[in-house]
Protein backbone atom coordinates (compact mmCIF):
# COMPACT_ATOMS: atom_id res chain seq x y z
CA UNK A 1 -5.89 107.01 43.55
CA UNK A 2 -5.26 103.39 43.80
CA UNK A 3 -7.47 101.30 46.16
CA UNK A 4 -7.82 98.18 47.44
CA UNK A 5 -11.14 95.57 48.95
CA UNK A 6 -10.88 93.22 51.62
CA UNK A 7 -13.78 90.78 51.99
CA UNK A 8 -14.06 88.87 54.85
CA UNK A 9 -16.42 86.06 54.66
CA UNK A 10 -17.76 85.73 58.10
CA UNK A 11 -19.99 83.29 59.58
CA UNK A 12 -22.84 85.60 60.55
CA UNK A 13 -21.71 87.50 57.35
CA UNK A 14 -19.28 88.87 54.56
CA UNK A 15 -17.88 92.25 55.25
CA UNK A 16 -16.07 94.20 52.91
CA UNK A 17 -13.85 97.42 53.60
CA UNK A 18 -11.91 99.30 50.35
CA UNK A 19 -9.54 101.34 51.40
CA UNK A 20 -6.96 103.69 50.03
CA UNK A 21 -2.96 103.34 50.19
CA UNK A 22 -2.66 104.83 53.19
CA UNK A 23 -4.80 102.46 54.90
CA UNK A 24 -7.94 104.84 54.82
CA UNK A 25 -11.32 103.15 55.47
CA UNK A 26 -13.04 104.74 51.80
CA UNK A 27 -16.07 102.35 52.37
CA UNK A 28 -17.37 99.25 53.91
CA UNK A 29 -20.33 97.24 53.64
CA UNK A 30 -21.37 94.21 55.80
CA UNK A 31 -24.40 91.93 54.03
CA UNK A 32 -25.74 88.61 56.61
CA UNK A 33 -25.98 84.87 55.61
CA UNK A 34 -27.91 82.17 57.20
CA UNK A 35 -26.39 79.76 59.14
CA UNK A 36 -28.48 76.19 59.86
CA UNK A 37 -28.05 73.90 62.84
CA UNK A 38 -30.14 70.47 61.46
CA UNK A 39 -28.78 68.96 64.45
CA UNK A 40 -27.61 69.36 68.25
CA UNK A 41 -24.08 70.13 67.54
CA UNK A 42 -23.85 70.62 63.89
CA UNK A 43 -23.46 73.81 61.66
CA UNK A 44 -23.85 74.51 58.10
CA UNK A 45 -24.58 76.93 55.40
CA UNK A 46 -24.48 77.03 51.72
CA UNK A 47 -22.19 78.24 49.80
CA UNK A 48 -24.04 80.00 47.79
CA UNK A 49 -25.04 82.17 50.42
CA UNK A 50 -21.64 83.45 50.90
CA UNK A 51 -21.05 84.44 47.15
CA UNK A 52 -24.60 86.29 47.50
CA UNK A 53 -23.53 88.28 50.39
CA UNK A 54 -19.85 88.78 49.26
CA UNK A 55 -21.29 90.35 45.96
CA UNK A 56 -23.39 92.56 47.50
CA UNK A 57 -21.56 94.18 50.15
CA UNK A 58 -18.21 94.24 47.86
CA UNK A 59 -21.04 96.28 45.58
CA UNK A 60 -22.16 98.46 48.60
CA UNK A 61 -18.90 99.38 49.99
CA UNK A 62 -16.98 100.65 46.46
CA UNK A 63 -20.00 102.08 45.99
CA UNK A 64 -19.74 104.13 49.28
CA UNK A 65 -16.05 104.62 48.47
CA UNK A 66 -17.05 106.57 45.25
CA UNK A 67 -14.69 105.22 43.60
CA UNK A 68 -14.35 103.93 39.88
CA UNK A 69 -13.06 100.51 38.87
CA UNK A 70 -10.58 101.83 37.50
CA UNK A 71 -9.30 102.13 41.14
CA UNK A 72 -9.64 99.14 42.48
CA UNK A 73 -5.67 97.60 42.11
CA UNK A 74 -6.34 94.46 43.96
CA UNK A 75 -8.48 92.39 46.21
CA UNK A 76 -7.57 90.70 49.16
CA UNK A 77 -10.07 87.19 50.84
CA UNK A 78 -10.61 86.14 54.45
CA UNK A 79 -12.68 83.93 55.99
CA UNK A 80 -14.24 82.12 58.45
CA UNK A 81 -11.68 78.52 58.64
CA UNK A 82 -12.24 75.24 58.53
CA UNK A 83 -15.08 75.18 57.29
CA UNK A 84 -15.20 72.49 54.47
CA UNK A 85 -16.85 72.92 50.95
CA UNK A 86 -16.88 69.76 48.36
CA UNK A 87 -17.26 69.67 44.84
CA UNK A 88 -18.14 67.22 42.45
CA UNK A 89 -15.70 66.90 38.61
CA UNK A 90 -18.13 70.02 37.25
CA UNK A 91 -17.29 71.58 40.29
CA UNK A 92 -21.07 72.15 41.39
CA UNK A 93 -21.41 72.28 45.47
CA UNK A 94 -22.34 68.60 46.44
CA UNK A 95 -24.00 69.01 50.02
CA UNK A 96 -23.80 72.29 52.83
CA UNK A 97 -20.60 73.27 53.75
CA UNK A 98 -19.40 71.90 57.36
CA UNK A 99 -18.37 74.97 59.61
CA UNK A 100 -15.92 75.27 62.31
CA UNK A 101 -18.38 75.33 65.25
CA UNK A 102 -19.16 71.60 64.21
CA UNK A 103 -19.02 69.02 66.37
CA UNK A 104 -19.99 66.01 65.03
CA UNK A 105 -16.48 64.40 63.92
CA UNK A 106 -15.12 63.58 67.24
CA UNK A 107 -15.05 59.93 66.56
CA UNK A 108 -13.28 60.43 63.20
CA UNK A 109 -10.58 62.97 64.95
CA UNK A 110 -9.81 59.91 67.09
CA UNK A 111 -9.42 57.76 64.39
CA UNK A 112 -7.07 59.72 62.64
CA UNK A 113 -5.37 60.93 65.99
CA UNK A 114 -4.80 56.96 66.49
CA UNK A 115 -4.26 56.10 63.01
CA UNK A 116 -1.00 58.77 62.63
CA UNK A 117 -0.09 58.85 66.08
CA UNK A 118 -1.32 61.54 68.89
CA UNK A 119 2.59 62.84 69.10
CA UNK A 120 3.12 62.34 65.35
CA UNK A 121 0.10 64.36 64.20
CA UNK A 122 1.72 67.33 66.43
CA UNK A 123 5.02 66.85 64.66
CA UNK A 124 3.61 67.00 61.29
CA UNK A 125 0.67 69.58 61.90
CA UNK A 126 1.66 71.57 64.84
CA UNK A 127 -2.34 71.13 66.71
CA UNK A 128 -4.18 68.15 67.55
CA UNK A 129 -6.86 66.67 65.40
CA UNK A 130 -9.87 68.64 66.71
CA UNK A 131 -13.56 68.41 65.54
CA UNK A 132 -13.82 71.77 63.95
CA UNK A 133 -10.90 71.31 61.84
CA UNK A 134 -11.66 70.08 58.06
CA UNK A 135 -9.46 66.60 58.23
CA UNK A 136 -12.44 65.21 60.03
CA UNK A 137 -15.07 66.38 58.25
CA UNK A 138 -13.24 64.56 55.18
CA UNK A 139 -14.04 61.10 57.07
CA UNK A 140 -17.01 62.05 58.70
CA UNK A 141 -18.58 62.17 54.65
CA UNK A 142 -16.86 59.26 54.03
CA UNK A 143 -18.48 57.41 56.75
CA UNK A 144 -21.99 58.55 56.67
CA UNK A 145 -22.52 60.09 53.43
CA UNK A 146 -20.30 57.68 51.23
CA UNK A 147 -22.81 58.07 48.08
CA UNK A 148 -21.69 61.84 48.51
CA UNK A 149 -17.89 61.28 49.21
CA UNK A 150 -17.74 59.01 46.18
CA UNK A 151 -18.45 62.25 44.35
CA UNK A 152 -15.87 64.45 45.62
CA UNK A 153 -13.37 65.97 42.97
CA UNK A 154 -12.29 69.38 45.28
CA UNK A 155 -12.48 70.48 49.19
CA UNK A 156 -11.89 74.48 49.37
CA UNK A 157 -12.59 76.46 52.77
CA UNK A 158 -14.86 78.98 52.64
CA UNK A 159 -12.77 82.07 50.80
CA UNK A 160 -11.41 79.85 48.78
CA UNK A 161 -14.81 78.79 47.54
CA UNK A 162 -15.20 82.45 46.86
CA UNK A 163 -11.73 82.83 45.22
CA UNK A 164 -12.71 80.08 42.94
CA UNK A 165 -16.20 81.65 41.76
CA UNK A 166 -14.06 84.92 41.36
CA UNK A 167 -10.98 83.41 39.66
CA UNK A 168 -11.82 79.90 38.00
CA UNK A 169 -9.01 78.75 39.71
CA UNK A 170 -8.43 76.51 42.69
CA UNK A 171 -6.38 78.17 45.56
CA UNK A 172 -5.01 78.38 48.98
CA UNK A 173 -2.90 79.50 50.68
CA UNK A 174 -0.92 79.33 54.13
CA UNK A 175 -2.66 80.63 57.29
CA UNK A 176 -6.12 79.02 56.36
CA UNK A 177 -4.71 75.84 55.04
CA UNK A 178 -2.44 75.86 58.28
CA UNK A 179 -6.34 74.93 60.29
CA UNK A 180 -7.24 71.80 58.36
CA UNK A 181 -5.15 69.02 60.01
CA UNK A 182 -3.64 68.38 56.24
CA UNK A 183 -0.92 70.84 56.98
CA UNK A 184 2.64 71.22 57.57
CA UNK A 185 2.47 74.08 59.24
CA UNK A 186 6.88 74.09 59.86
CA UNK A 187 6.96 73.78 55.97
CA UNK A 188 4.61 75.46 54.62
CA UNK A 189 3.13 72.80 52.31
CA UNK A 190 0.81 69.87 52.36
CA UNK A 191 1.80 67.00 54.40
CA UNK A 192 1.87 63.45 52.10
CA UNK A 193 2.80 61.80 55.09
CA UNK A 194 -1.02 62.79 56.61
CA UNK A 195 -2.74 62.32 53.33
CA UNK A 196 -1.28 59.11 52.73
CA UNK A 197 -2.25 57.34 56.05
CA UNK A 198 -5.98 58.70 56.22
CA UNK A 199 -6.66 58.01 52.42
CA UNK A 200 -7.39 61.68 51.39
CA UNK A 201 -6.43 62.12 47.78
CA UNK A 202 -3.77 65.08 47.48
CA UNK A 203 -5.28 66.40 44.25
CA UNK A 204 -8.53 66.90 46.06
CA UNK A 205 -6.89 70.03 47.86
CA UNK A 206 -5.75 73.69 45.66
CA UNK A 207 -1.95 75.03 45.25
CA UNK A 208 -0.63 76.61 48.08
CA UNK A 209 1.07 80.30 48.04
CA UNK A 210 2.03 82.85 50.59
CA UNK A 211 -0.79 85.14 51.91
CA UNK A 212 0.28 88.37 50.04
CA UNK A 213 0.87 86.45 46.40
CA UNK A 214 -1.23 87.50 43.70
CA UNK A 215 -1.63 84.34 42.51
CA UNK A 216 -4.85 84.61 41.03
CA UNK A 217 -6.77 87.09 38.68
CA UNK A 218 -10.51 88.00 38.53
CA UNK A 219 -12.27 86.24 35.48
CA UNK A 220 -14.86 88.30 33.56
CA UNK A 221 -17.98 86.47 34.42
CA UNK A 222 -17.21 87.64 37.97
CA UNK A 223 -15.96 91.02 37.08
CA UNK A 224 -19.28 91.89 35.82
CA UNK A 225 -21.15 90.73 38.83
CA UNK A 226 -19.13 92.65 40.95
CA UNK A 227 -19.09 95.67 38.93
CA UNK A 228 -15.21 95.27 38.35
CA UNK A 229 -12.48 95.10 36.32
CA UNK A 230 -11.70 91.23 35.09
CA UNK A 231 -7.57 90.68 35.85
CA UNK A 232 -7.68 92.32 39.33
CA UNK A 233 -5.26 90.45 41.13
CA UNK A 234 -6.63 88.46 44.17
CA UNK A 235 -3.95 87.55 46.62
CA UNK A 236 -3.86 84.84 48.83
CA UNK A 237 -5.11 86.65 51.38
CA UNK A 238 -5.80 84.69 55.11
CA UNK A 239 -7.77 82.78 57.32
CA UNK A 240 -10.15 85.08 59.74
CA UNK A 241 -7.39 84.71 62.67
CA UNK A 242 -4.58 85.62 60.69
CA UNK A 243 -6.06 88.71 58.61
CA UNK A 244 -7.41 89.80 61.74
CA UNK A 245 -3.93 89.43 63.03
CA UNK A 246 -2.54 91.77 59.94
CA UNK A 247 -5.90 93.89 60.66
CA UNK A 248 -4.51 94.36 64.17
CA UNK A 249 -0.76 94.68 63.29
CA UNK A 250 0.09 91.61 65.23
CA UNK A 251 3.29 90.69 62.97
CA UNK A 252 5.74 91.07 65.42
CA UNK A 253 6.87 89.05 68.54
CA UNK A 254 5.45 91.05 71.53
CA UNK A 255 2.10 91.92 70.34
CA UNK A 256 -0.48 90.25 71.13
CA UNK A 257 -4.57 90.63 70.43
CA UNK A 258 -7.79 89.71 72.31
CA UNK A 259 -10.51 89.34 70.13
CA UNK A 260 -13.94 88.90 71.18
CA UNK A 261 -15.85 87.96 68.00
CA UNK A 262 -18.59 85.33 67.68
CA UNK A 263 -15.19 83.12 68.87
CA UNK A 264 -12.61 84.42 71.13
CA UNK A 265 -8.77 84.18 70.28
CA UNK A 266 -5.88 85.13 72.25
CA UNK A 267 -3.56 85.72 69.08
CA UNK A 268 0.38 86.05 69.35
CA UNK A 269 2.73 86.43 66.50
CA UNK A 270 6.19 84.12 66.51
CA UNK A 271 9.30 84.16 64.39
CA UNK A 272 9.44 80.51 64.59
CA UNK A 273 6.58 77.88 64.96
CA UNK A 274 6.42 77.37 69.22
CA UNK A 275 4.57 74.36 69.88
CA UNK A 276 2.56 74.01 72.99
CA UNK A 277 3.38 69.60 73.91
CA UNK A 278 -0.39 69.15 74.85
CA UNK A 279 -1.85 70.97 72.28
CA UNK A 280 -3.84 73.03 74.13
CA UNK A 281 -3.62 76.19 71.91
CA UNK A 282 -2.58 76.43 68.09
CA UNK A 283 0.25 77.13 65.83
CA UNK A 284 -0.14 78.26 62.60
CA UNK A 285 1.54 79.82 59.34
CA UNK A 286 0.74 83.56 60.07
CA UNK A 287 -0.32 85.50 56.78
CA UNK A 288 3.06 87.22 56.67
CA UNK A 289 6.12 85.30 55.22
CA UNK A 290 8.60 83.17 57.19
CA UNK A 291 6.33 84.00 60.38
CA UNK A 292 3.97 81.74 62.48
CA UNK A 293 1.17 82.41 65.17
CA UNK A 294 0.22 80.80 68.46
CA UNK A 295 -3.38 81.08 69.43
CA UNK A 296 -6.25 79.96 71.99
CA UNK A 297 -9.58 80.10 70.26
CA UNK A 298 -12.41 79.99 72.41
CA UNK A 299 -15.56 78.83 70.51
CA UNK A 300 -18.91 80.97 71.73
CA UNK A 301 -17.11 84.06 73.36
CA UNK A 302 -19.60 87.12 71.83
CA UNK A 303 -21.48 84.22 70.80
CA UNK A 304 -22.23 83.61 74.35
CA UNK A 305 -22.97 87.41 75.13
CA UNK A 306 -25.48 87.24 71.98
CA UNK A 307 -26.88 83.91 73.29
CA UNK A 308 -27.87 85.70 76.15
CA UNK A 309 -29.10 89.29 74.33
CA UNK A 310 -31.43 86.79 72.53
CA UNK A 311 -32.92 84.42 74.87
CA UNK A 312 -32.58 86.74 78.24
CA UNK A 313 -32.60 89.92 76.96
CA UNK A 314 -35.62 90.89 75.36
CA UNK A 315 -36.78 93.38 77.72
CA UNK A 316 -33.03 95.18 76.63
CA UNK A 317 -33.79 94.76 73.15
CA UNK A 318 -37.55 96.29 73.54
CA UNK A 319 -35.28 99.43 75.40
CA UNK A 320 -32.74 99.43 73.33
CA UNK A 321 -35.37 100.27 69.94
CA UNK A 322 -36.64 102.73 71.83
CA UNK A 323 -33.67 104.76 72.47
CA UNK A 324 -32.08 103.58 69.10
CA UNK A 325 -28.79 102.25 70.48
CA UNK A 326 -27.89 99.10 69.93
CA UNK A 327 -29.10 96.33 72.87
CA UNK A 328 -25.40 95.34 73.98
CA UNK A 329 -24.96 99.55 75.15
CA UNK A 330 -28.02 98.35 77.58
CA UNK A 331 -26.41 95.30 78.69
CA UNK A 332 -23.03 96.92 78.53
CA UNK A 333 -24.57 99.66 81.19
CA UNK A 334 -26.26 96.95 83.26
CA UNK A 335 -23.67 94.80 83.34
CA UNK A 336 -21.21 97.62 85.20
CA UNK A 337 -23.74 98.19 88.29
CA UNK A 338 -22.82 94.02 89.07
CA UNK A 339 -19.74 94.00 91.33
CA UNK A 340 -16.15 93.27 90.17
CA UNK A 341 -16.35 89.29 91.01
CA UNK A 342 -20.41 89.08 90.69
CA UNK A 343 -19.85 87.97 94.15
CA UNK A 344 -19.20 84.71 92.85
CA UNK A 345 -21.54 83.87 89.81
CA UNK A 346 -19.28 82.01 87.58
CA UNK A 347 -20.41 81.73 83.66
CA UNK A 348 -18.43 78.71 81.70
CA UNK A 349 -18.80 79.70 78.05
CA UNK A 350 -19.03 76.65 76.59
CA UNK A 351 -22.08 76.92 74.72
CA UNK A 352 -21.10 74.57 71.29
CA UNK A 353 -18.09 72.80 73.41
CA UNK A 354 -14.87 74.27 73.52
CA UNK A 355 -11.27 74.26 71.92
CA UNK A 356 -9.03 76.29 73.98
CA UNK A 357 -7.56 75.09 76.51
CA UNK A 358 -10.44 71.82 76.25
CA UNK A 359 -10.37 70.16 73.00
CA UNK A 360 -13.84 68.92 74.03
CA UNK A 361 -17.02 69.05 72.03
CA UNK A 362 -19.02 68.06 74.69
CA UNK A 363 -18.54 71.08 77.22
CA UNK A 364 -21.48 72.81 78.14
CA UNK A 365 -22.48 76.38 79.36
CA UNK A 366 -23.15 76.63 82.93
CA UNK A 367 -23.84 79.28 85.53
CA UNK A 368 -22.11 78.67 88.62
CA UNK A 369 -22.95 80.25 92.14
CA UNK A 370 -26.50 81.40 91.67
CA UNK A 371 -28.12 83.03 95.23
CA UNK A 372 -31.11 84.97 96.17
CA UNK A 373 -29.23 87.76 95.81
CA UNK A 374 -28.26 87.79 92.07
CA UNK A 375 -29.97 90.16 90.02
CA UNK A 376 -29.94 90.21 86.07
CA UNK A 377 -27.32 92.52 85.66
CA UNK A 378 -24.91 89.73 87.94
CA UNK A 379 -25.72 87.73 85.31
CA UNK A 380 -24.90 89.46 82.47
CA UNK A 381 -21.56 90.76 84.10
CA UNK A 382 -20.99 86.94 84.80
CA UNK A 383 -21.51 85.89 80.63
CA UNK A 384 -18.61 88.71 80.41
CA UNK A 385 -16.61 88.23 83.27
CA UNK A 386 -16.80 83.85 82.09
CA UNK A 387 -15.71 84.50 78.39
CA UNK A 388 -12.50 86.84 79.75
CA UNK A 389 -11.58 84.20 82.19
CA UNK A 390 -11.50 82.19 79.20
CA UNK A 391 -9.40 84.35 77.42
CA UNK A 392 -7.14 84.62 80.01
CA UNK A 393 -6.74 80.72 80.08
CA UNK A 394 -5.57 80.99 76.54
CA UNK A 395 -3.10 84.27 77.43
CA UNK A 396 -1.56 81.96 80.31
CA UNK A 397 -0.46 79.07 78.22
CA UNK A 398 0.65 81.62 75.48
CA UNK A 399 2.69 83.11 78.24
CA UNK A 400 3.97 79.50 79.79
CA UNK A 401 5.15 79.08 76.11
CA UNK A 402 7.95 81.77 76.48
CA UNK A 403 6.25 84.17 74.10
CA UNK A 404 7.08 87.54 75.39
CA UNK A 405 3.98 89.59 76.56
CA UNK A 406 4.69 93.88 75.24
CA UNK A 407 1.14 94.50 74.37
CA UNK A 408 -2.25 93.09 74.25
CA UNK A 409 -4.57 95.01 72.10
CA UNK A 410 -8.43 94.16 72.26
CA UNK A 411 -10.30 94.36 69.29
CA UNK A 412 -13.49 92.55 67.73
CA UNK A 413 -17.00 93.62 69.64
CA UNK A 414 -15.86 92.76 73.22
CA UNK A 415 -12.53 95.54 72.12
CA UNK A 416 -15.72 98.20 71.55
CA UNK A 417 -17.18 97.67 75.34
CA UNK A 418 -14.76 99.93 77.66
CA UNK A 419 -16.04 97.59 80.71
CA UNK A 420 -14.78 94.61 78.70
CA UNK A 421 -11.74 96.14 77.93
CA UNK A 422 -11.25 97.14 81.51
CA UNK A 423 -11.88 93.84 82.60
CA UNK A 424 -9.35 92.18 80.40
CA UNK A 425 -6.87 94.52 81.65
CA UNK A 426 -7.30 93.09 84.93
CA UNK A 427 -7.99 89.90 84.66
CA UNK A 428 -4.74 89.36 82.51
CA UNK A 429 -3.29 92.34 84.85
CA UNK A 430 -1.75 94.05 81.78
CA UNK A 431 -2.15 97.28 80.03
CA UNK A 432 -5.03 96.58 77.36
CA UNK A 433 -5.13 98.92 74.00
CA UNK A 434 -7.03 99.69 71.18
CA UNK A 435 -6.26 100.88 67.76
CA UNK A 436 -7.34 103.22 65.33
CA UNK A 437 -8.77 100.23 63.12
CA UNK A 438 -11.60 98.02 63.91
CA UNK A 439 -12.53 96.18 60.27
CA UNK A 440 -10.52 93.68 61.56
CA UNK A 441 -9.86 90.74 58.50
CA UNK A 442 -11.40 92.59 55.95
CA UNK A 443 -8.83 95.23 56.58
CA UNK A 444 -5.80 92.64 56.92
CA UNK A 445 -6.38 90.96 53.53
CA UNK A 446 -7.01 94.64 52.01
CA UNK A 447 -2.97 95.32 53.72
CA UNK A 448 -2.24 91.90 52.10
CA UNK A 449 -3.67 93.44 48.87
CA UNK A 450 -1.84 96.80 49.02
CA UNK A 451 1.30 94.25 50.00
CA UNK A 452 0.98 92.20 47.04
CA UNK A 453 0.53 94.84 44.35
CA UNK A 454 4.00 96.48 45.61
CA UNK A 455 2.68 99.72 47.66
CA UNK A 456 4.55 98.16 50.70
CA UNK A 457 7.80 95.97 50.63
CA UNK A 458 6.60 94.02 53.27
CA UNK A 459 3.45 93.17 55.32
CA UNK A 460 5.23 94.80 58.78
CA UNK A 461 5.74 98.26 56.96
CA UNK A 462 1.91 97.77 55.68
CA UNK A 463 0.88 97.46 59.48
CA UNK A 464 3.25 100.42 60.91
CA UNK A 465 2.03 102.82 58.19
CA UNK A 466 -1.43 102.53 58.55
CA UNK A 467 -2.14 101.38 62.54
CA UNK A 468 -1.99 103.61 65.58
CA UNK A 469 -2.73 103.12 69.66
CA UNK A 470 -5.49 105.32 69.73
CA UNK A 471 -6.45 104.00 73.75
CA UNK A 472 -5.38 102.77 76.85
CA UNK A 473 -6.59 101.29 79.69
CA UNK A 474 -4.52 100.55 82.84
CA UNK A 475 -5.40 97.60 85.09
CA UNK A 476 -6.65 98.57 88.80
CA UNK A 477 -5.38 96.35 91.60
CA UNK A 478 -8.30 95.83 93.54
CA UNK A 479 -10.12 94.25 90.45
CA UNK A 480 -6.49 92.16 89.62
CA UNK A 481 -6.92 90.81 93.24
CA UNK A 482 -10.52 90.03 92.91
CA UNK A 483 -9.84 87.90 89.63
CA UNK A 484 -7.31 86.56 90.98
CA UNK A 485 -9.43 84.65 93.71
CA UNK A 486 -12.03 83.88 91.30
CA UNK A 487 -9.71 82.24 88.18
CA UNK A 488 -9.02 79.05 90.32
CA UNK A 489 -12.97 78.62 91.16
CA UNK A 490 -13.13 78.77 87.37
CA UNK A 491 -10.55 76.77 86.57
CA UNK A 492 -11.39 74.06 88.68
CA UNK A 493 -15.59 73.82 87.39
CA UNK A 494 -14.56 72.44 84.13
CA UNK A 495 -12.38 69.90 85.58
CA UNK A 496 -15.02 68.69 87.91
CA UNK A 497 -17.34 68.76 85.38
CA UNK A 498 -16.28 67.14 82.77
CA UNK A 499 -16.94 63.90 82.82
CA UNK A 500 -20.83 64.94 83.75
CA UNK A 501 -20.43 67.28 80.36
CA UNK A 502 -19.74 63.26 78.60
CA UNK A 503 -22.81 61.73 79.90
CA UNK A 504 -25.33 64.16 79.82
CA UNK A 505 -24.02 64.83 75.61
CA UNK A 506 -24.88 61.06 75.59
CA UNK A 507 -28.34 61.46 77.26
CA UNK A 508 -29.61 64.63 74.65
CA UNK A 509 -27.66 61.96 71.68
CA UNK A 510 -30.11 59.44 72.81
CA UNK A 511 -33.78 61.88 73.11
CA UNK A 512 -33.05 64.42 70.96
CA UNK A 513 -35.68 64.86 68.02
């Protein structure tokens, strides 16, 4: 029986799935990291933490397949993107990778921005130069930490850190390198054009290839700590987004996900790359040939729903290890006695800025409304109702785009909460589904795998072999009405916010420790 691993390198933590040709989940294993915030606004973790974690759970879960190495016919890498990982000439790690969630390059994405041109950088990249996205990072060493930058010999995301400890080799590939603001997302290839006016050497970056190339091979050193065979082909595999997007079967104009992760992304698949003119959501090389995606990314969507589990929700937690379930089923339950509306307790979810539809690092979280008559479970149905408002924001300029609306399938987390499905459903007054997979990008890039090593001609016959609807949930109208009063109220906060959002960032810049 011929199998194949996907290992998605997370930022919470690398999970790993191996499944079987048919798509069958044989095993999966999911092993934390760290992550470290030395400052308001920044994230980081080390790299070595993710090759720690990827062994392991790649360990636990062909170990829970039962299956011998023997088996294993190819590997498939996702990742959380953008992040930004630089290596010195011996290749040794020269300072904590830079994650996504980052927000401490928005002066260098305005340099850039002005440097190539706010309508220019569009044309050549398809997004805006946002602070998440690994272009500034580049400067934002070169300006602060130039005794580091002076040391740089590679930059790799975060799987492809992990593809080069497994392979030797330095490699990209499409959908990942598509979020670094280095990319020509219409062509496929790095743009010169970028690299030449922001002074970023070209030979810093790795080859690019299409997501389901086996391009590279396992090496033996990593063979043996993996407990596998060296010359396994590793394919290109994707960013998170885009294996999630394979994971999902979102390879086909129509379909579209809702993912409620640590982020939220509104995720559609094109035929063509559809630019939005202000650059509100993204376009980028999806991880199946010749085919694009448009997506709104929200930045602390089940990040906010865990913000609040943690700081507000001990007295769920304490419950929740009593009855061993885990503490979202509490809040979950709580949550649904709140009305439809939480009679007007608004939650913005901008707890580490936002992205979609405001590029703006500076955004905070807010809750909106608050009365007498609130009780905690208003609140927590306000955290939810706040992040699928947000999602809706991104489904709305997806949907102003011209990209057809068939389906919307909900997945990540928030997909596993029928109250969160329900409210997606009508708040974006649509049918909402789920499917009979939930590994999400550790599945995709195991597809990509099974793609590569010729089970399936292509990755849309992957996708319809091995994913079926397995629910549905209808919107009701009352609900659909009640959002429908409600999304201008939370529309408008931001906007009248925003320019508080600016000075107060400026005030906590000033004190903080």
């Amino acid at each position: 029986m011929a199998c194949y691993i996907g290992s998605d390198i997370g930022t919470t933590g690398t999970k790993t799935v191996v499944i079987d040709e048919k798509g069958k989940v044989l095993g999966k294993s999911t092993v934390e990291h760290p992550l470290s915030t030395p400052k308001p606004g920044w994230a980081e973790q080390n790299p070595a933490d993710w090759w720690k974690s990827a062994v392991e759970s790649i360990r636990a879960a062909v170990n829970q397949a039962g299956v011998g190495k023997d088996a294993i016919k190819g590997i498939g890498l996702s990742g959380q993107m953008h992040g930004t990982v630089f290596l010195d000439k011996s290749n040794r790690v020269l300072r904590p990778a830079i994650l996504w969630c980052d927000q401490r390059t928005a002066v260098e994405c305005h340099w850039i921005t002005n440097k190539i041109g706010k309508e220019r950088v569009i044309q050549l990249t398809c997004n805006p130069v946002l602070t998440g996205f690994s272009a500034g990072k580049i400067i934002w060493l070169r300006n602060h930490e130039p005794e580091i930058y002076a040391k740089v010999k590679k930059v790799l995301l975060p799987k492809d850190y992990i593809r080069f400890l497994m392979t030797g080799e330095f490699a990209g590939e499409v959908s990942d390198a598509s979020g670094t603001s280095l990319f020509d997302v219409t062509h496929r290839k790095w743009s010169d054009e970028v690299l030449e006016q922001i002074r970023i050497p070209k030979e810093w970056l790795p080859e690019i290839y299409e997501s389901p190339v086996p391009a590279t091979k396992l090496n033996k050193k990593a063979a043996e700590e993996l407990g596998l065979n060296p010359g396994t082909p590793v394919v290109g595999g994707g960013g998170d987004q885009a294996a999630g997007g394979v994971g999902n079967g979102i390879v086909k104009e129509g379909l579209i996900s809702s993912t409620i992760g640590t982020s939220g992304v509104v995720f559609a698949s094109t035929d063509s790359p559809k630019l939005d003119d202000l650059g509100r959501v993204h376009t980028f090389c999806h991880a199946a040939p010749d085919t694009w995606h448009i997506m709104g990314v929200m930045l602390s969507a089940g990040g906010s729903f865990q913000w609040f589990r943690n700081v507000l929700g001990t007295e769920e937690i304490a419950e929740a290890n009593k009855k061993g379930v885990d503490p979202y089923m509490i809040l979950d339950a709580k949550a649904e006695k709140a009305p439809v509306g939480s009679e007007g307790l608004i939650f913005l979810p901008y707890l580490t800025g936002e992205r979609t539809p405001h590029a703006d690092p500076y955004a905070k979280g807010v809750f909106f409304g608050l009365t007498l008559r609130h009780k905690k479970e208003y609140l927590i149905r306000a955290v939810m109702e706040g992040v699928t408002y947000g999602l809706r924001d991104s489904l709305e300029i997806i949907r102003g785009m011209g990209v057809e609306v068939k389906q919307i399938r909900a997945s990540g987390g928030g997909g596993r909460s029928k109250l969160w499905r329900q409210m997606q459903a009508d708040m974006f007054n649509s049918p909402v589904v789920t499917i009979d997979k939930d590994e999400g990008p550790a599945f995709g890039v195991a597809l990509l795998a099974a793609v590569g090593t010729g089970v399936y001609a292509t990755v849309a016959d992957a996708c319809e072999a091995t994913i079926s609807i397995s629910s549905q949930v209808e919107p009701i109208p009352a609900n659909v009405e009640t959002y429908e009063s409600f999304y201008p109220v939370y529309q408008k906060l931001y906007c009248d916010l925003k320019d508080t959002f600016t000075k107060a960032s400026g005030v906590v810049s000033k004190w903080a420790k």
